[in-house]
PDB file of N, CA and C in Angstrom:
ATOM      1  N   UNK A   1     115.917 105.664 120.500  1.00  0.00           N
ATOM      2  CA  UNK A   1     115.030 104.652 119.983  1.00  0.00           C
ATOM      3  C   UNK A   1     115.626 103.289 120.327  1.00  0.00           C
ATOM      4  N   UNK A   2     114.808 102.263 121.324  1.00  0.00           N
ATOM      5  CA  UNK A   2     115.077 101.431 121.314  1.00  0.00           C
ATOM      6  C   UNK A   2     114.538  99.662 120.770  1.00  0.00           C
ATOM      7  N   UNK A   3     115.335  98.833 119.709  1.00  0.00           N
ATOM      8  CA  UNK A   3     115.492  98.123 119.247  1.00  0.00           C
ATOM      9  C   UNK A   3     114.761  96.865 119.432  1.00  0.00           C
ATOM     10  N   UNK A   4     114.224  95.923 119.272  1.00  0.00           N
ATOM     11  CA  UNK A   4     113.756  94.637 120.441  1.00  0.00           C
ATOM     12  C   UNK A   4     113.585  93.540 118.656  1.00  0.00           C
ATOM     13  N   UNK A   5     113.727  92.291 118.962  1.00  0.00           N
ATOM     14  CA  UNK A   5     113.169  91.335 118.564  1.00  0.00           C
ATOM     15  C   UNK A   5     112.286  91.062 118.388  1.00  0.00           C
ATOM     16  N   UNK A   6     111.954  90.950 117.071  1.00  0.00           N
ATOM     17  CA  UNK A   6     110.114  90.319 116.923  1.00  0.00           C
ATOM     18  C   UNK A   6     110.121  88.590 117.481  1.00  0.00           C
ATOM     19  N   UNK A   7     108.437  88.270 117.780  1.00  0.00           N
ATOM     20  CA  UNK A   7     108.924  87.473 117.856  1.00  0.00           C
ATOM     21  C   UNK A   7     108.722  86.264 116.401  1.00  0.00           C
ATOM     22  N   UNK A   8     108.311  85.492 116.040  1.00  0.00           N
ATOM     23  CA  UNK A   8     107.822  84.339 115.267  1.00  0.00           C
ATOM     24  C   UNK A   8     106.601  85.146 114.391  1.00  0.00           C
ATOM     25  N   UNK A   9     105.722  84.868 115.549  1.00  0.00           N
ATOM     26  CA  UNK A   9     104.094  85.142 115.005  1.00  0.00           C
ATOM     27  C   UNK A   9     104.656  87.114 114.329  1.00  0.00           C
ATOM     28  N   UNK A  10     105.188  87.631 115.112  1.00  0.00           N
ATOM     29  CA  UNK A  10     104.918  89.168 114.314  1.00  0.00           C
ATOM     30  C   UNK A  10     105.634  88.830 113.052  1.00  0.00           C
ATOM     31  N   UNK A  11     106.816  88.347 112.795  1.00  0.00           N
ATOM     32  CA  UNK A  11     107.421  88.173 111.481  1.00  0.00           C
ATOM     33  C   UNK A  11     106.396  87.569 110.618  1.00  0.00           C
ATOM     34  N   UNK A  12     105.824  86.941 110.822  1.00  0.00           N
ATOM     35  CA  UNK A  12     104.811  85.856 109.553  1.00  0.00           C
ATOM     36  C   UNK A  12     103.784  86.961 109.695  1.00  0.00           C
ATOM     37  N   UNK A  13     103.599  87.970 110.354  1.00  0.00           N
ATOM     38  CA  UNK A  13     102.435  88.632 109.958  1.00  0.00           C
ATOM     39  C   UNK A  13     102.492  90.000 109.179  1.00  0.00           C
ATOM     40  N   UNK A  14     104.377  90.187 108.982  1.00  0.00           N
ATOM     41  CA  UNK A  14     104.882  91.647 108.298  1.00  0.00           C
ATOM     42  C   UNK A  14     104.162  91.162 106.974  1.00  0.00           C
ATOM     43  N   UNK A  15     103.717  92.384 106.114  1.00  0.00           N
ATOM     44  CA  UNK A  15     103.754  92.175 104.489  1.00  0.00           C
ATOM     45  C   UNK A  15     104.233  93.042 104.264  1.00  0.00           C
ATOM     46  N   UNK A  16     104.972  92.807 102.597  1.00  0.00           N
ATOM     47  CA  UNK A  16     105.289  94.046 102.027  1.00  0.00           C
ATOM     48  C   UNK A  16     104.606  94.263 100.673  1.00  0.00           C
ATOM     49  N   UNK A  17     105.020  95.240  99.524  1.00  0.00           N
ATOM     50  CA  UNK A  17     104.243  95.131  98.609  1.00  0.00           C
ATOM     51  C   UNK A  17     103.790  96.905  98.608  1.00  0.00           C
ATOM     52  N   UNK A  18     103.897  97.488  99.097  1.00  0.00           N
ATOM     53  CA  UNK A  18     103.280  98.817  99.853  1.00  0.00           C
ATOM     54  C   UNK A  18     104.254  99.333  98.227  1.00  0.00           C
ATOM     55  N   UNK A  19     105.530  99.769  98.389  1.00  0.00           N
ATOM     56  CA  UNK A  19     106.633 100.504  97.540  1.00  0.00           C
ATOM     57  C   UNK A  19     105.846  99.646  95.900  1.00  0.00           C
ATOM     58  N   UNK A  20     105.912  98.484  96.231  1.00  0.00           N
ATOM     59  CA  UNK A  20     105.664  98.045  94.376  1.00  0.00           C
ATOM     60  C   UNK A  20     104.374  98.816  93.765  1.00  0.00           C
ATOM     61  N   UNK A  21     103.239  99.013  94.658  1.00  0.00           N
ATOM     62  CA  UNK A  21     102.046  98.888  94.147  1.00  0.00           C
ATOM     63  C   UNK A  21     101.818 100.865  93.864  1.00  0.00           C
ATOM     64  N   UNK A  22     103.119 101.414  94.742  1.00  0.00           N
ATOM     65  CA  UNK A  22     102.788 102.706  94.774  1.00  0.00           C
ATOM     66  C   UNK A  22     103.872 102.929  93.085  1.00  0.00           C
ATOM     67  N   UNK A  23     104.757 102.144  92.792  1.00  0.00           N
ATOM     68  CA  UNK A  23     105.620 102.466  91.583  1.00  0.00           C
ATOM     69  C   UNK A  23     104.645 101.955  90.449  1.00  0.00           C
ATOM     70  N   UNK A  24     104.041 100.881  90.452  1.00  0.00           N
ATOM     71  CA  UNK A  24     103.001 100.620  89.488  1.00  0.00           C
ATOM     72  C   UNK A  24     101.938 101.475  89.527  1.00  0.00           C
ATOM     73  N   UNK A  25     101.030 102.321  90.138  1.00  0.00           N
ATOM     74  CA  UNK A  25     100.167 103.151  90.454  1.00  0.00           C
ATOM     75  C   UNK A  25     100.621 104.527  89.136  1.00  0.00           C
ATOM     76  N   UNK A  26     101.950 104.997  89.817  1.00  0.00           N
ATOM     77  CA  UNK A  26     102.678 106.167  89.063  1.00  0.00           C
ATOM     78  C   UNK A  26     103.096 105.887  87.768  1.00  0.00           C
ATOM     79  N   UNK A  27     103.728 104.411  87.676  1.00  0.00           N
ATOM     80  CA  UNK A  27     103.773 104.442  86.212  1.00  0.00           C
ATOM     81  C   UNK A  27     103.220 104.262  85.182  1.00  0.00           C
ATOM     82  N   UNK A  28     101.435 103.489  85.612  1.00  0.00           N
ATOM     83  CA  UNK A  28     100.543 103.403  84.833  1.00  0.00           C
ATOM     84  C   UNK A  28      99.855 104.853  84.772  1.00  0.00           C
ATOM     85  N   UNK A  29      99.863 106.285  85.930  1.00  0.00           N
ATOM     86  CA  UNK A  29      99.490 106.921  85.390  1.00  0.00           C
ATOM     87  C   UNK A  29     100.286 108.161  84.059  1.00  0.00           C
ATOM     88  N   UNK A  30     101.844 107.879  84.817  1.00  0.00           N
ATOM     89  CA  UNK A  30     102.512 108.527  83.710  1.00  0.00           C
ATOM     90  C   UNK A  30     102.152 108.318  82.227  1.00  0.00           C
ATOM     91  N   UNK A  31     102.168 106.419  81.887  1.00  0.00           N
ATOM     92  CA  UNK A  31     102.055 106.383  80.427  1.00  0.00           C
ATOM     93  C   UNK A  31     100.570 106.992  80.103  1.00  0.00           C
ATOM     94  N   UNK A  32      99.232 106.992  80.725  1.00  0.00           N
ATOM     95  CA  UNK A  32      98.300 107.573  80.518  1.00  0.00           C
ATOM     96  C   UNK A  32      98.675 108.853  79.804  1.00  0.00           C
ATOM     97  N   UNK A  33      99.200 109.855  81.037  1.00  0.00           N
ATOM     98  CA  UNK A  33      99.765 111.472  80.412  1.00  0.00           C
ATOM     99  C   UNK A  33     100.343 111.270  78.824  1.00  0.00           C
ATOM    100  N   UNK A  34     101.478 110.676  78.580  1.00  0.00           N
ATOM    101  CA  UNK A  34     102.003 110.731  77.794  1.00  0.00           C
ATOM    102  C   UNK A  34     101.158 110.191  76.911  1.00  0.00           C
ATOM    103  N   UNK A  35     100.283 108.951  76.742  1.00  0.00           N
ATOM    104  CA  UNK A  35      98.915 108.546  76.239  1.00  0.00           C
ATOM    105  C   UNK A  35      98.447 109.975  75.459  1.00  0.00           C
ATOM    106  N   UNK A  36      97.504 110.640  76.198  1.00  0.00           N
ATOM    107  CA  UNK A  36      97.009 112.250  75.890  1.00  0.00           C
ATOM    108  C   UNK A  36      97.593 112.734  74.794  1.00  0.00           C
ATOM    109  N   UNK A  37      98.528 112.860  75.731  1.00  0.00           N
ATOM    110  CA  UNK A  37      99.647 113.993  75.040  1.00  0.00           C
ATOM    111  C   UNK A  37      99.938 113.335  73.283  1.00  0.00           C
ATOM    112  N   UNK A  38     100.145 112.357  73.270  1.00  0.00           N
ATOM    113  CA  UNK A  38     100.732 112.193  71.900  1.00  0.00           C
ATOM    114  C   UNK A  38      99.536 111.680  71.034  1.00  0.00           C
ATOM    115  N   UNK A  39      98.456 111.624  71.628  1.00  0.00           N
ATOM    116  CA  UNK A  39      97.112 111.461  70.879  1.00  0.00           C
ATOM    117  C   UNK A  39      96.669 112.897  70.448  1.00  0.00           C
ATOM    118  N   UNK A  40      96.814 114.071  71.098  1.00  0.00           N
ATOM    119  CA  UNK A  40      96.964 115.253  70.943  1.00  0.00           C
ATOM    120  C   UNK A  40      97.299 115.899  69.723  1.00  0.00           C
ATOM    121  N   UNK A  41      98.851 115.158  69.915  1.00  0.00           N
ATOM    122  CA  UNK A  41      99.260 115.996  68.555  1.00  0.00           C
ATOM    123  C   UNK A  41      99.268 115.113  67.173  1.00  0.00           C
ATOM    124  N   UNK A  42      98.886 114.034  67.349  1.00  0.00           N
ATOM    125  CA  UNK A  42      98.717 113.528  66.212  1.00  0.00           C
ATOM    126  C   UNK A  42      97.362 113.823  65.407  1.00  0.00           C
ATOM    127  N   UNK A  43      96.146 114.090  66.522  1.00  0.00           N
ATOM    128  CA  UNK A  43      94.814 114.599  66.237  1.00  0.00           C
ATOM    129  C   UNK A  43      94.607 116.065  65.507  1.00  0.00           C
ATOM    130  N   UNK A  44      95.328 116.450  66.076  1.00  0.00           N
ATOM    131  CA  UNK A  44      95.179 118.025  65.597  1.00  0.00           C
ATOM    132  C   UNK A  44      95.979 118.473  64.286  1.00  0.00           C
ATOM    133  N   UNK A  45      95.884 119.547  63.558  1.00  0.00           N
ATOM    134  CA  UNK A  45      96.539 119.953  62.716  1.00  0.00           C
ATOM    135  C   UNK A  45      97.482 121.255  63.152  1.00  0.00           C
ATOM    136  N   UNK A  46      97.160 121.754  64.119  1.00  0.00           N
ATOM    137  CA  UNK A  46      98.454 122.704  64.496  1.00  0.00           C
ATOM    138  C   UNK A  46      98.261 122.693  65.914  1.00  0.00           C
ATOM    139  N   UNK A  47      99.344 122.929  66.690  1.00  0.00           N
ATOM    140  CA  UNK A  47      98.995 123.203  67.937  1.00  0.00           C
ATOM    141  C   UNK A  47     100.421 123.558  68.634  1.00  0.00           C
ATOM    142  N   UNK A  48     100.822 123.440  70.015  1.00  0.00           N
ATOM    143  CA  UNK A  48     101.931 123.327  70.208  1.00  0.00           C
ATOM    144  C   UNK A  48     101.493 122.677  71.787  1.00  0.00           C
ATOM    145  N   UNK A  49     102.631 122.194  72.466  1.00  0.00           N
ATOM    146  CA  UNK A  49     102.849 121.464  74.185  1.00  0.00           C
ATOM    147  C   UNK A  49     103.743 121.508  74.886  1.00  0.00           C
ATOM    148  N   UNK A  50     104.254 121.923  76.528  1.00  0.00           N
ATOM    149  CA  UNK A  50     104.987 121.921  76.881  1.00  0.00           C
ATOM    150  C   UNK A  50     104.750 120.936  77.966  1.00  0.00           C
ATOM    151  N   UNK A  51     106.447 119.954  77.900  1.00  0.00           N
ATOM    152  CA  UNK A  51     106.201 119.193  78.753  1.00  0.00           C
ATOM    153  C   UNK A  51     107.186 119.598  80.244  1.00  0.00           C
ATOM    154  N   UNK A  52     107.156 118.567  81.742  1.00  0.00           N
ATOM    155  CA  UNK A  52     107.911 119.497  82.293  1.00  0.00           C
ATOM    156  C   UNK A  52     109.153 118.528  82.107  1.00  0.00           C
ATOM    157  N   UNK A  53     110.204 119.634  82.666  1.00  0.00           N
ATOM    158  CA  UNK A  53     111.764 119.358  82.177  1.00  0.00           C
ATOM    159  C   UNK A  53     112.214 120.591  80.820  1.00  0.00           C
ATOM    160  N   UNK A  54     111.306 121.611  80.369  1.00  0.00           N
ATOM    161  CA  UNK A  54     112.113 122.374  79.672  1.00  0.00           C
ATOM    162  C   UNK A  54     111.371 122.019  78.268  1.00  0.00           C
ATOM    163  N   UNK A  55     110.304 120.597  77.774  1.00  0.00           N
ATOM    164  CA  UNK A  55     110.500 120.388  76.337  1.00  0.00           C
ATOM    165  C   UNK A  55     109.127 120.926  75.951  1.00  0.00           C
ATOM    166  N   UNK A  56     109.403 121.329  74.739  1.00  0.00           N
ATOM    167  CA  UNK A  56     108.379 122.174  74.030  1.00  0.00           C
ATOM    168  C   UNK A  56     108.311 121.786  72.565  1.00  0.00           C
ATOM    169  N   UNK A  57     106.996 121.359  72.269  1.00  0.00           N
ATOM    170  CA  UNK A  57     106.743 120.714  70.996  1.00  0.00           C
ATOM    171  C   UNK A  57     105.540 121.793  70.444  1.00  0.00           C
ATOM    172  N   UNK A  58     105.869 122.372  69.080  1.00  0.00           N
ATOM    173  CA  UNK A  58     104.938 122.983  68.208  1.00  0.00           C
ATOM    174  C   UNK A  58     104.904 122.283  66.609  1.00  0.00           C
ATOM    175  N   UNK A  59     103.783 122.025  66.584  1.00  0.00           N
ATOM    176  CA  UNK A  59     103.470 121.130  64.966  1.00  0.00           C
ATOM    177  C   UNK A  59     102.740 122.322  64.067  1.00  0.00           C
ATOM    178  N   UNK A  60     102.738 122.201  62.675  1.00  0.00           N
ATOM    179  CA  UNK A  60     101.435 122.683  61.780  1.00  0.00           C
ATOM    180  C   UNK A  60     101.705 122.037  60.841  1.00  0.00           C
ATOM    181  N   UNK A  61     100.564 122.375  60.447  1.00  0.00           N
ATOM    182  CA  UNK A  61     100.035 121.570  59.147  1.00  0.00           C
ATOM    183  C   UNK A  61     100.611 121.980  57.742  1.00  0.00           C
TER     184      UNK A  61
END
């Protein structure tokens, strides 16, 4: 692979922003999930949930 110099005009025309908008994307939908989820168990009177990573939540009334 070989290397070269931009010149002027290509530099003023790079953007970035690509990585931020994809970490804001994921983390507004994570808190959504977790949103659900803990509207869930506060709604209900018994139930149980597993989240991933191993955690497992069972409530009753």
């Amino acid at each position: 692979m070989k290397y070269r110099n931009l010149t002027q005009e290509e530099m003023l025309s790079l953007k970035g922003g690509e990585a931020l908008t994809l970490t804001v994307v994921m983390a507004v939908l994570a808190t959504a999930i977790v949103a659900v989820v803990v509207y869930r168990m506060f709604r209900s009177n018994k139930g149980s949930t597993s989240l991933p990573g191993g955690f497992k939540f069972t409530w009753d009334d």
